[in-house]
N, C-alpha and C. Protein backbone atom coordinates (compact mmCIF):
# COMPACT_ATOMS: atom_id res chain seq x y z
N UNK A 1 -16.74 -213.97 65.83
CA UNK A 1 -17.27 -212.78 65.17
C UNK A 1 -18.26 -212.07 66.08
N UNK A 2 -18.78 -211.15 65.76
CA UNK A 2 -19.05 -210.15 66.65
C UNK A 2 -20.16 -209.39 66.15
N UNK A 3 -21.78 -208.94 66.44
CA UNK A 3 -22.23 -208.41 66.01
C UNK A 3 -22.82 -207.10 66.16
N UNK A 4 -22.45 -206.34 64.98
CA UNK A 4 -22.50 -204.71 64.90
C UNK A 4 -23.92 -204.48 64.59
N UNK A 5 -24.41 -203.48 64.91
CA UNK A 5 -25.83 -202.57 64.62
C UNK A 5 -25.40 -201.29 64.19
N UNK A 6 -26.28 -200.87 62.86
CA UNK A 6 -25.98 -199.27 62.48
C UNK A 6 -27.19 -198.96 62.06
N UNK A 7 -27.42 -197.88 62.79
CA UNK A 7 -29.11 -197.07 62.47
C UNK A 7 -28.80 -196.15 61.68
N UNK A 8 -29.25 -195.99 60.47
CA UNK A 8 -29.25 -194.79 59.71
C UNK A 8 -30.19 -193.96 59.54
N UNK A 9 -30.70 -193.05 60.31
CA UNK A 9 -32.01 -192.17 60.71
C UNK A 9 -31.70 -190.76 59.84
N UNK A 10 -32.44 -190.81 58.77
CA UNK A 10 -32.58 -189.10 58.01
C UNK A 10 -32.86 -188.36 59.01
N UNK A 11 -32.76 -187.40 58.71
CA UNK A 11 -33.77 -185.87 59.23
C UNK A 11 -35.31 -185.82 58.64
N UNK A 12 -35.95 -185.13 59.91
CA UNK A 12 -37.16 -184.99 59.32
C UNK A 12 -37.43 -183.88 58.34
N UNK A 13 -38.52 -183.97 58.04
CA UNK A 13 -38.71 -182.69 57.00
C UNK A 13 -38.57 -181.77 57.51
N UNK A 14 -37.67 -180.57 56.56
CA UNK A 14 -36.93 -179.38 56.87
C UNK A 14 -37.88 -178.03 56.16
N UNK A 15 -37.78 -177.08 56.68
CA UNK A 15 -38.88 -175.76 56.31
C UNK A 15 -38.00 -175.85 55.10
N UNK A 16 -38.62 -174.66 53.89
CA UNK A 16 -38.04 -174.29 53.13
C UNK A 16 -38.73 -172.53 52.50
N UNK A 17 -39.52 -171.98 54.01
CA UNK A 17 -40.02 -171.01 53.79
C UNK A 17 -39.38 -169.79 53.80
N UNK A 18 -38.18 -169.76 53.99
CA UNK A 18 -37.02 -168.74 54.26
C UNK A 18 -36.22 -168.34 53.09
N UNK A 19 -36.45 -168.37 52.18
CA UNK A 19 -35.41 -168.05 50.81
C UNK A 19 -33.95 -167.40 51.03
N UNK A 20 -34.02 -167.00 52.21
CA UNK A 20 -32.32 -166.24 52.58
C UNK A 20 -31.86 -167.42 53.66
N UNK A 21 -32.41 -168.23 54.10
CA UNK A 21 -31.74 -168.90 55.05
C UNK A 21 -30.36 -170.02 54.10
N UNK A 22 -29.51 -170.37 54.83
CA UNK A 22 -28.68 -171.16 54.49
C UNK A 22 -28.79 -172.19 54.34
N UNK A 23 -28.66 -173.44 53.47
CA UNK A 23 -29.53 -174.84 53.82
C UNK A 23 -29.11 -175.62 55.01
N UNK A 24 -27.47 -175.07 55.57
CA UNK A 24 -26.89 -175.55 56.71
C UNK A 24 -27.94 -175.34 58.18
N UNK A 25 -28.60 -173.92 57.88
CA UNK A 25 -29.53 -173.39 59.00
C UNK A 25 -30.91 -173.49 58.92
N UNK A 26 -31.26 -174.53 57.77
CA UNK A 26 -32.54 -174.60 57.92
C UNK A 26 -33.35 -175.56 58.79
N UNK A 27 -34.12 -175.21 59.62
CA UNK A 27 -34.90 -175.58 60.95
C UNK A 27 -36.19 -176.94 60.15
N UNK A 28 -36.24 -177.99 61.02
CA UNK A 28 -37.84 -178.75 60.91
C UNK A 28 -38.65 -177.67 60.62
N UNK A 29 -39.77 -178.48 59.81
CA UNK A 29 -41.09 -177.90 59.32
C UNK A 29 -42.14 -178.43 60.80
N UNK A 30 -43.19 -178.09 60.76
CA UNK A 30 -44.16 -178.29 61.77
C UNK A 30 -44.06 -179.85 61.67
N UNK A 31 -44.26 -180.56 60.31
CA UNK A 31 -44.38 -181.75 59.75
C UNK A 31 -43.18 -182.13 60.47
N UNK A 32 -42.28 -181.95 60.10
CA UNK A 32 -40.33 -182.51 60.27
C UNK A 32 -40.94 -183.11 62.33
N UNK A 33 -41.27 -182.16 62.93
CA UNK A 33 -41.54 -181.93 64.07
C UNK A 33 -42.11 -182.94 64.67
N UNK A 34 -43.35 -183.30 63.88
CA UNK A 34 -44.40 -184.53 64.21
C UNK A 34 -43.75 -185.77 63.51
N UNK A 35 -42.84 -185.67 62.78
CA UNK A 35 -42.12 -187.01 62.72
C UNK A 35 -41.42 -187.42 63.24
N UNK A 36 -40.24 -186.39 63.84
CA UNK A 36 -38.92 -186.22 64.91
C UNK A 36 -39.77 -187.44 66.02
N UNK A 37 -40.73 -186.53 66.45
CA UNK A 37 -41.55 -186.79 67.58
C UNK A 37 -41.66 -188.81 67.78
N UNK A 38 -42.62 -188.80 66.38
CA UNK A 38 -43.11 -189.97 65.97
C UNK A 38 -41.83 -191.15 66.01
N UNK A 39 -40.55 -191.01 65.18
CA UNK A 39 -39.39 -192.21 65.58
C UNK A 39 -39.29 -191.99 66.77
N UNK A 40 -39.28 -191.03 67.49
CA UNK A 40 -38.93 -190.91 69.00
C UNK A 40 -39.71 -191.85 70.13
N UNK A 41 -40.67 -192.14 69.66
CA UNK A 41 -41.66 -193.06 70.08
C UNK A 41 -41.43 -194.26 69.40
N UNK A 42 -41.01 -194.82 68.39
CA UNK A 42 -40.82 -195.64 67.93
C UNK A 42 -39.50 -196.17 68.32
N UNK A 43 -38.79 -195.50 68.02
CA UNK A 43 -37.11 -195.83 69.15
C UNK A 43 -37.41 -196.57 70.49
N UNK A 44 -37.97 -195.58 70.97
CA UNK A 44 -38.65 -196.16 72.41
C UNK A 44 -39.22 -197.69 72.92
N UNK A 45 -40.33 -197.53 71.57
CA UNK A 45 -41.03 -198.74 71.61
C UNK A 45 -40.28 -200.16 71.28
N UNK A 46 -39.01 -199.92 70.23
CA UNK A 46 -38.78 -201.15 69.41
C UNK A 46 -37.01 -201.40 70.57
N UNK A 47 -37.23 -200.66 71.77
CA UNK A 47 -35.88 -200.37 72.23
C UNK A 47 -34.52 -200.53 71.81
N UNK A 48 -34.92 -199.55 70.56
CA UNK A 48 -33.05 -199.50 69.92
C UNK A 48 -32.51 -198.76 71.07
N UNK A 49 -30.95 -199.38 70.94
CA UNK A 49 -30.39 -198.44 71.95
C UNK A 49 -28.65 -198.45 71.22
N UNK A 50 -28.56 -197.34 70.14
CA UNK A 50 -27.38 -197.11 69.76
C UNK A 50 -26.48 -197.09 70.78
N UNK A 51 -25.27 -197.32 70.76
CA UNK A 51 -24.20 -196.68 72.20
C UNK A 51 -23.57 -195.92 71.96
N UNK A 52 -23.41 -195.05 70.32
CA UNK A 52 -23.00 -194.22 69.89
C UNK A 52 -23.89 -193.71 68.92
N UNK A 53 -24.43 -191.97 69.25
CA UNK A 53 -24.91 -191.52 67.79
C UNK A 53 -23.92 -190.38 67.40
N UNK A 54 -24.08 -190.44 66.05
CA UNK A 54 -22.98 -189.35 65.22
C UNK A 54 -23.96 -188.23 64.77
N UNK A 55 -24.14 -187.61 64.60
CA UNK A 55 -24.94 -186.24 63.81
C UNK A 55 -24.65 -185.15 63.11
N UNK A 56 -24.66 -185.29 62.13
CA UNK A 56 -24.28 -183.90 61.09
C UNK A 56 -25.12 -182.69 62.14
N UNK A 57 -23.89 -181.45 61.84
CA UNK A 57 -23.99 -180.15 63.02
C UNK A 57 -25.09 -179.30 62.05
N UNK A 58 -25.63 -179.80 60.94
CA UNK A 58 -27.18 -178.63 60.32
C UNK A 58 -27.81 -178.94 61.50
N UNK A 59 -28.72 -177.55 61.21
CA UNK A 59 -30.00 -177.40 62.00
C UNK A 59 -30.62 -178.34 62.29
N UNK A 60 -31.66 -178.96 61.18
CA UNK A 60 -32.17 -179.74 60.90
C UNK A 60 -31.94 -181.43 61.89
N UNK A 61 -30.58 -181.30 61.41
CA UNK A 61 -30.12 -182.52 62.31
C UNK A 61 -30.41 -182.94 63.62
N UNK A 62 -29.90 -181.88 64.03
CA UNK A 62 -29.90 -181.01 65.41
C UNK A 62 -31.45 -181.93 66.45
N UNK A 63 -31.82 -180.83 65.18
CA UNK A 63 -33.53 -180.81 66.11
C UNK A 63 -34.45 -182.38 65.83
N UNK A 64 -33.78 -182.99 64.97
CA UNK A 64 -34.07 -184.57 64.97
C UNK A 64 -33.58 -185.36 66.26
N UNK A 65 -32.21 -184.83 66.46
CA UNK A 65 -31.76 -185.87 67.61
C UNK A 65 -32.63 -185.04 68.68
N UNK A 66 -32.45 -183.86 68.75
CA UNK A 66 -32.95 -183.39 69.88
C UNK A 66 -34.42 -184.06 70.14
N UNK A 67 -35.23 -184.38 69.38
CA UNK A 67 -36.52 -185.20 69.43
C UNK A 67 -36.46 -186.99 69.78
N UNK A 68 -35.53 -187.41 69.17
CA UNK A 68 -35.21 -188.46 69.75
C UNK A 68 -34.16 -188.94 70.97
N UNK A 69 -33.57 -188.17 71.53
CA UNK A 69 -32.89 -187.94 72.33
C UNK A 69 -33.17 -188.55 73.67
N UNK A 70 -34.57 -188.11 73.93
CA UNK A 70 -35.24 -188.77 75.15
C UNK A 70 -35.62 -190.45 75.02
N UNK A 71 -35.33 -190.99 73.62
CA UNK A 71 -35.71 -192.28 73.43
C UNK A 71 -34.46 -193.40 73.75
N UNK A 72 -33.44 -192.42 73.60
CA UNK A 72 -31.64 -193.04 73.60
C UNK A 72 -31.62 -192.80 74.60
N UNK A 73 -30.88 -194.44 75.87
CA UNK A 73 -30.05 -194.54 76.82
C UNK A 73 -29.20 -193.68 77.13
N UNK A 74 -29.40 -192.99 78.47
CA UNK A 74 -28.80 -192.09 79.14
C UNK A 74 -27.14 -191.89 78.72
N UNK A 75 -26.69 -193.08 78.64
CA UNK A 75 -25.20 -193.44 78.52
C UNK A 75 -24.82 -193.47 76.62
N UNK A 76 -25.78 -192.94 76.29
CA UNK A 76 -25.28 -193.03 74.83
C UNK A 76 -24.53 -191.90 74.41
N UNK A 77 -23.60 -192.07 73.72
CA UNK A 77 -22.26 -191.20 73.54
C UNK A 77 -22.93 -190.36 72.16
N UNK A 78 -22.73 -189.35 72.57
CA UNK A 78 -23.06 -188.23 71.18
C UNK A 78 -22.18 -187.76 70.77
N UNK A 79 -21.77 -187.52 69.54
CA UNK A 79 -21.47 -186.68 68.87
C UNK A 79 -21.64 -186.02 67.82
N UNK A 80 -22.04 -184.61 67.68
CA UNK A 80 -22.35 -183.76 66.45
C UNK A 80 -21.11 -183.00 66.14
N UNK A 81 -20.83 -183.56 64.03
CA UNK A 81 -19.57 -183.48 63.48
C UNK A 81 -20.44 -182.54 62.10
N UNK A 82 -19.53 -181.49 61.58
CA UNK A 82 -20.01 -181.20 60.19
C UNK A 82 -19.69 -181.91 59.21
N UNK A 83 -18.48 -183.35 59.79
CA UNK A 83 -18.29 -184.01 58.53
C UNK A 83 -19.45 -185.35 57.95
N UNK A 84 -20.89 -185.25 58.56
CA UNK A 84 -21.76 -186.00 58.10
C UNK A 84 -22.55 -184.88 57.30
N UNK A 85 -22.36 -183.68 57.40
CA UNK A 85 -23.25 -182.24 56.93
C UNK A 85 -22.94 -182.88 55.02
N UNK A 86 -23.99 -182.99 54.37
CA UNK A 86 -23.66 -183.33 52.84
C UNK A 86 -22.95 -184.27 52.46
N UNK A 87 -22.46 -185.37 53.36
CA UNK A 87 -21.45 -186.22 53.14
C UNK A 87 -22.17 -187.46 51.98
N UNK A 88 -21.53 -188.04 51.12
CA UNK A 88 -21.70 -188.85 50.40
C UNK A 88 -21.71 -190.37 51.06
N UNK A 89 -22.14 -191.31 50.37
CA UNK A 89 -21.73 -192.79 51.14
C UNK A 89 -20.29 -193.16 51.25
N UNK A 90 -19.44 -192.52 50.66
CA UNK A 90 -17.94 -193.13 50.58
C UNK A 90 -17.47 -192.51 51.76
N UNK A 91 -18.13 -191.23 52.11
CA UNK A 91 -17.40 -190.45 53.47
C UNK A 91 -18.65 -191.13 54.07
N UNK A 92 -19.46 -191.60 54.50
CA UNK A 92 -19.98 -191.50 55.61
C UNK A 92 -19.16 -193.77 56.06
N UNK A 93 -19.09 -193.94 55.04
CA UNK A 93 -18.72 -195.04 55.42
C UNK A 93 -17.46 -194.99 55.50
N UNK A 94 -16.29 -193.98 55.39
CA UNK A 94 -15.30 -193.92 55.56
C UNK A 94 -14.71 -193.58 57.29
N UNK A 95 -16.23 -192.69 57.71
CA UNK A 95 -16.60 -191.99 59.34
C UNK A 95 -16.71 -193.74 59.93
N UNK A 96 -17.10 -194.57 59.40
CA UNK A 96 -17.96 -195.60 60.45
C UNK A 96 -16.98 -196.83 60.33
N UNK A 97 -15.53 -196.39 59.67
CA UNK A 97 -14.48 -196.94 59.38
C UNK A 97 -13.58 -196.75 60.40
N UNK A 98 -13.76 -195.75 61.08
CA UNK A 98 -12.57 -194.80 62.02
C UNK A 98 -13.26 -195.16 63.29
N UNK A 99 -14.52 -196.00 63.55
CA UNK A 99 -15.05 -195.59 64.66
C UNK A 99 -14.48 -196.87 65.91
N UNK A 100 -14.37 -197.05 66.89
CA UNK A 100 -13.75 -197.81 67.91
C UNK A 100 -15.00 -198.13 69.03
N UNK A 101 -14.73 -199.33 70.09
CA UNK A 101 -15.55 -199.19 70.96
C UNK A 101 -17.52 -199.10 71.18
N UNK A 102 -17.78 -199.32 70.01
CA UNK A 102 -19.11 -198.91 69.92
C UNK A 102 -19.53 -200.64 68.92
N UNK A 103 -20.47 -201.38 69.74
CA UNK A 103 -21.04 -202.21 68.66
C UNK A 103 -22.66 -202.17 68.23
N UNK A 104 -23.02 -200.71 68.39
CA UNK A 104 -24.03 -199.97 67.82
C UNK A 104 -23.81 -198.60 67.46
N UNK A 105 -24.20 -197.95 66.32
CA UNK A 105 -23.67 -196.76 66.07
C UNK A 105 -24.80 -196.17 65.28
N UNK A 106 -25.60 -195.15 65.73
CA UNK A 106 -26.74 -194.86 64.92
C UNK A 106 -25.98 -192.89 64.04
N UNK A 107 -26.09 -192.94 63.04
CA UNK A 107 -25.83 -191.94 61.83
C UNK A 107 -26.93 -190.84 61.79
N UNK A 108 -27.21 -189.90 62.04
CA UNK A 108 -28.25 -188.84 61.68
C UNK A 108 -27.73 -187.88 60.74
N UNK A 109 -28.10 -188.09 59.67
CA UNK A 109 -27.59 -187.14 58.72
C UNK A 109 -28.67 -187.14 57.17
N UNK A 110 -28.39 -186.55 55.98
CA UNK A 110 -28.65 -185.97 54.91
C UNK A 110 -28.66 -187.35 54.11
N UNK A 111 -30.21 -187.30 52.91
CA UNK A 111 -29.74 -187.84 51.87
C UNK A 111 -29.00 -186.41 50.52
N UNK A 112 -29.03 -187.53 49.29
CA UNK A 112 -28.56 -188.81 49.59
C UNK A 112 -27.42 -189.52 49.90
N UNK A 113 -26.80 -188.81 50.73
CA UNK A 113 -25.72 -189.90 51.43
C UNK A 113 -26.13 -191.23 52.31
N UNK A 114 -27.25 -190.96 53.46
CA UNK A 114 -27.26 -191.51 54.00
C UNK A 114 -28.15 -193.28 53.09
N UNK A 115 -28.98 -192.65 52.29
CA UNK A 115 -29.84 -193.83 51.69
C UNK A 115 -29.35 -194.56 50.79
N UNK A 116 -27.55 -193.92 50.00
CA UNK A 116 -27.06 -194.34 49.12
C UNK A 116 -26.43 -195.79 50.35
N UNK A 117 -25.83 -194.96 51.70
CA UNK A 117 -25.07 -196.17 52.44
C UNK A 117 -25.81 -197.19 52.61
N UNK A 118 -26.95 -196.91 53.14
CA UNK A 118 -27.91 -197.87 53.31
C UNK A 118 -28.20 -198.66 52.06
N UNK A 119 -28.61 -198.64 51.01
CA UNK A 119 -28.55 -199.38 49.22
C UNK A 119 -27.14 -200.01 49.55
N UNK A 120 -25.77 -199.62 49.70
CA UNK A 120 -24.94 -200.04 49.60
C UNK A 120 -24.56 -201.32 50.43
N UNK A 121 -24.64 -201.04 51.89
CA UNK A 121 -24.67 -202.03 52.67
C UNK A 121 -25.14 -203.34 53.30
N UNK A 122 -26.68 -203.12 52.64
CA UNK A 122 -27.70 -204.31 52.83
C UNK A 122 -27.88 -204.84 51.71
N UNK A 123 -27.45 -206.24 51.85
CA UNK A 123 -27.64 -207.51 51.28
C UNK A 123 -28.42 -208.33 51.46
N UNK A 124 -28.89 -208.29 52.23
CA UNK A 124 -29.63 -209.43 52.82
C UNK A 124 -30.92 -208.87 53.73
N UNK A 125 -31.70 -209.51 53.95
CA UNK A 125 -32.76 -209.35 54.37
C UNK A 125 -34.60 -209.74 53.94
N UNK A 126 -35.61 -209.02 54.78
CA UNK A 126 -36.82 -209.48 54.28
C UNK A 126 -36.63 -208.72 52.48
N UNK A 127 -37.14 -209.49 51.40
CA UNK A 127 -37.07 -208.82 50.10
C UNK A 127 -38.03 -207.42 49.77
N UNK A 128 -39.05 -207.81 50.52
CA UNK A 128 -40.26 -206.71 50.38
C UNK A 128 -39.33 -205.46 50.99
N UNK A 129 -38.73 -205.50 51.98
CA UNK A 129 -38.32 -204.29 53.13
C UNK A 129 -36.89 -204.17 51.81
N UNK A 130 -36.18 -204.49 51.48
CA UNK A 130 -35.04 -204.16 50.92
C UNK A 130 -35.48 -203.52 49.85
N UNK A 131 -36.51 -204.56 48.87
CA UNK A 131 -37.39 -203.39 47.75
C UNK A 131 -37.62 -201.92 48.19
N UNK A 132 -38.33 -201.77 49.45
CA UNK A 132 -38.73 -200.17 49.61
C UNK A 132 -37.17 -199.46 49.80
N UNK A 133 -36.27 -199.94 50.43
CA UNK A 133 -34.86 -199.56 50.68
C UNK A 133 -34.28 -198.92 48.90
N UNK A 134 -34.54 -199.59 48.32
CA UNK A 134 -33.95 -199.69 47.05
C UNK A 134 -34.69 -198.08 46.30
N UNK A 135 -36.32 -198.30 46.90
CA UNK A 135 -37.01 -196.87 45.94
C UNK A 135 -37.19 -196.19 46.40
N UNK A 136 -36.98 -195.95 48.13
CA UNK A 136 -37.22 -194.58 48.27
C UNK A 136 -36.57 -194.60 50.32
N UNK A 137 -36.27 -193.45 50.28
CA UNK A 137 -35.73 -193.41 52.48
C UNK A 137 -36.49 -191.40 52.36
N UNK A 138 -37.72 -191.13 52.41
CA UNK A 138 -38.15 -190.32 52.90
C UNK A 138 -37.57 -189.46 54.52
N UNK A 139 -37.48 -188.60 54.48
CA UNK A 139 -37.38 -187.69 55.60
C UNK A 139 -38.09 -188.40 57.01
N UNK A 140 -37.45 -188.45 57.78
CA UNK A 140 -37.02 -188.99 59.45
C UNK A 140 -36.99 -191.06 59.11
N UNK A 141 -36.71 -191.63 57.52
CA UNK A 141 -36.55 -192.91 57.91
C UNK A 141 -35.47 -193.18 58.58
N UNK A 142 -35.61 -194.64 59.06
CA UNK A 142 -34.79 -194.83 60.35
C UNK A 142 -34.55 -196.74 59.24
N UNK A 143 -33.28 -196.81 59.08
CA UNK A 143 -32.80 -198.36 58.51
C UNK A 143 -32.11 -199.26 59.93
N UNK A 144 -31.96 -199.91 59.68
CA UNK A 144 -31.65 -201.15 61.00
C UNK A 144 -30.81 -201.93 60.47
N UNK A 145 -29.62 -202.30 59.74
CA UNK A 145 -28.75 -202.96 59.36
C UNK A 145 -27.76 -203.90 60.27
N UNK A 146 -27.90 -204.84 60.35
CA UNK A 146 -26.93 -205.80 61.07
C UNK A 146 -25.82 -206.12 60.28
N UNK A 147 -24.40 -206.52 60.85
CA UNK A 147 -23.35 -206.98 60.17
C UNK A 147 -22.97 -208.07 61.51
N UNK A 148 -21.97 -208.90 60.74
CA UNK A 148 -21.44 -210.26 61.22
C UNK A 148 -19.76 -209.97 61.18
N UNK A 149 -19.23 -208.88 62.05
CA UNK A 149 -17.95 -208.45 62.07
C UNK A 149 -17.01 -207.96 63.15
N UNK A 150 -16.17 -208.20 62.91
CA UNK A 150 -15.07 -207.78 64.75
C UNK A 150 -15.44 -206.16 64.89
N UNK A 151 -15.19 -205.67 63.64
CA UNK A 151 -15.13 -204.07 63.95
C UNK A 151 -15.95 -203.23 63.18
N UNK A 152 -15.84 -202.11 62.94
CA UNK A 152 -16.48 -201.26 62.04
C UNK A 152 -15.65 -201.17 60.49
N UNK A 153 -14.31 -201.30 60.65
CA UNK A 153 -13.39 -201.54 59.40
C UNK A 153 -13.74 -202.80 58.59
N UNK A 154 -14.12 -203.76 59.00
CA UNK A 154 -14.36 -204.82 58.52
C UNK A 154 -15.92 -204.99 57.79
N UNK A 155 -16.42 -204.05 57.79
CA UNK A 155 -17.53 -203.84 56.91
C UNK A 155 -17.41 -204.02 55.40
N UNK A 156 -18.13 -204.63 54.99
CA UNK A 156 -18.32 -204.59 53.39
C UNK A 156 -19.24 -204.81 52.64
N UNK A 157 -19.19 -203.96 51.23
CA UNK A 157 -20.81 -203.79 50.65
C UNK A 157 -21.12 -205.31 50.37
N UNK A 158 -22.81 -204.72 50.82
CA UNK A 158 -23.70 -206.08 50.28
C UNK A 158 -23.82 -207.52 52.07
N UNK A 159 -22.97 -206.65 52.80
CA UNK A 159 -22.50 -207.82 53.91
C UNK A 159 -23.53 -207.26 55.20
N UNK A 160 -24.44 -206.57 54.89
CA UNK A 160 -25.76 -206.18 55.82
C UNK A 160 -26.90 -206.91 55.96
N UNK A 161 -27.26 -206.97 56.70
CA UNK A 161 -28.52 -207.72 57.09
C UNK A 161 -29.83 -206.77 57.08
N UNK A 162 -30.48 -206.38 56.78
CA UNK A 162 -31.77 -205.13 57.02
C UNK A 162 -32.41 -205.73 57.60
N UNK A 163 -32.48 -205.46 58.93
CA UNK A 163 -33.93 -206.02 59.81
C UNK A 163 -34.79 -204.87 60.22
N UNK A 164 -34.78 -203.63 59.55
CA UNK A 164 -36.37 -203.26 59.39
C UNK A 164 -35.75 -201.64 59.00
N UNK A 165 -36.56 -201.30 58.31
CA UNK A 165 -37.04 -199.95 57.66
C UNK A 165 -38.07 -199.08 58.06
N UNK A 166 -38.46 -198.28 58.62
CA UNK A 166 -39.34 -197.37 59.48
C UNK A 166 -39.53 -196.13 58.72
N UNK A 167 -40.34 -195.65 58.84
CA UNK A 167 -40.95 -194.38 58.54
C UNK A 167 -42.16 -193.70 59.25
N UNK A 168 -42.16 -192.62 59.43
CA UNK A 168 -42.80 -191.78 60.39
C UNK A 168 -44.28 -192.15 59.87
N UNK A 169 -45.64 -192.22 60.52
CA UNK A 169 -46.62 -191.82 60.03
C UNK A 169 -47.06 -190.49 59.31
N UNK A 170 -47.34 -190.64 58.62
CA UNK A 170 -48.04 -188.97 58.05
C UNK A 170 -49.45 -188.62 58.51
């Protein structure tokens, strides 16, 4: 068996001072900015090193990876898709179903899709850290889920490991 890593990193907080903007085009807040910043340093520090990140094509998204970007290995494979843009947990775990070649794969995208996958997938772990998992994944959290599996197809709920939950300082 074989072990997989999947980072599930929200977006940071998004403006909402624009009343005509699109929610697809809405940009980080100053805040969103200093958090982007903040996992970006924390990435750094705890040296995750996805070998694949995926990213919903909103704004928002965008300018998250673009902040953490400098924290991810030169050789890490990007790709920004609109099919993480609003996606639910059944599509986003349906994306991490299709995926090949990668036995780390970090997700940047929207709740609640992304916090529902995360609830869905972790079983196991410290109880205190799964409790906060369970009540709340605030804007730029970052989940750490381990699995015990050949591939990404072979995933199944409850068969995660959570070895740590992060959140930006405020």
């Amino acid at each position: 068996m074989s072990l997989l890593t999947l980072y599930l990193l929200r977006h940071a907080k998004s403006a909402w001072d624009d009343p005509k903007l699109a929610d697809f085009d809405r940009p980080l807040a100053p805040r969103g900015e200093r958090e982007a910043a903040d996992m970006a340093a924390l990435i750094a520090a705890r040296a995750y090193r996805p070998e694949r990140v995926l990213c919903s094509s909103a704004r928002r998204t965008r300018e998250t990876l673009g902040a953490v970007l400098k924290a991810l290995p030169a050789e890490t494979s990007i790709e920004i898709t609109r099919r993480l843009y609003e996606a639910d947990a059944e599509r986003l775990l349906n994306i991490l179903f299709e995926q090949r070649g990668a036995a780390s794969i970090m997700l940047i995208g929207h709740n609640p899709g992304l916090h529902q996958l995360a609830q869905f997938l972790a079983g196991a772990g410290d109880g205190k850290t799964l409790h906060r998992l369970r009540t709340d994944f605030p804007p730029a959290s970052l989940a750490m889920i381990d699995f015990t599996a050949e591939s990404w197809s072979d995933i199944r709920p409850g068969a995660g490991r959570l070895l740590a939950l992060d959140t930006p300082s405020r």
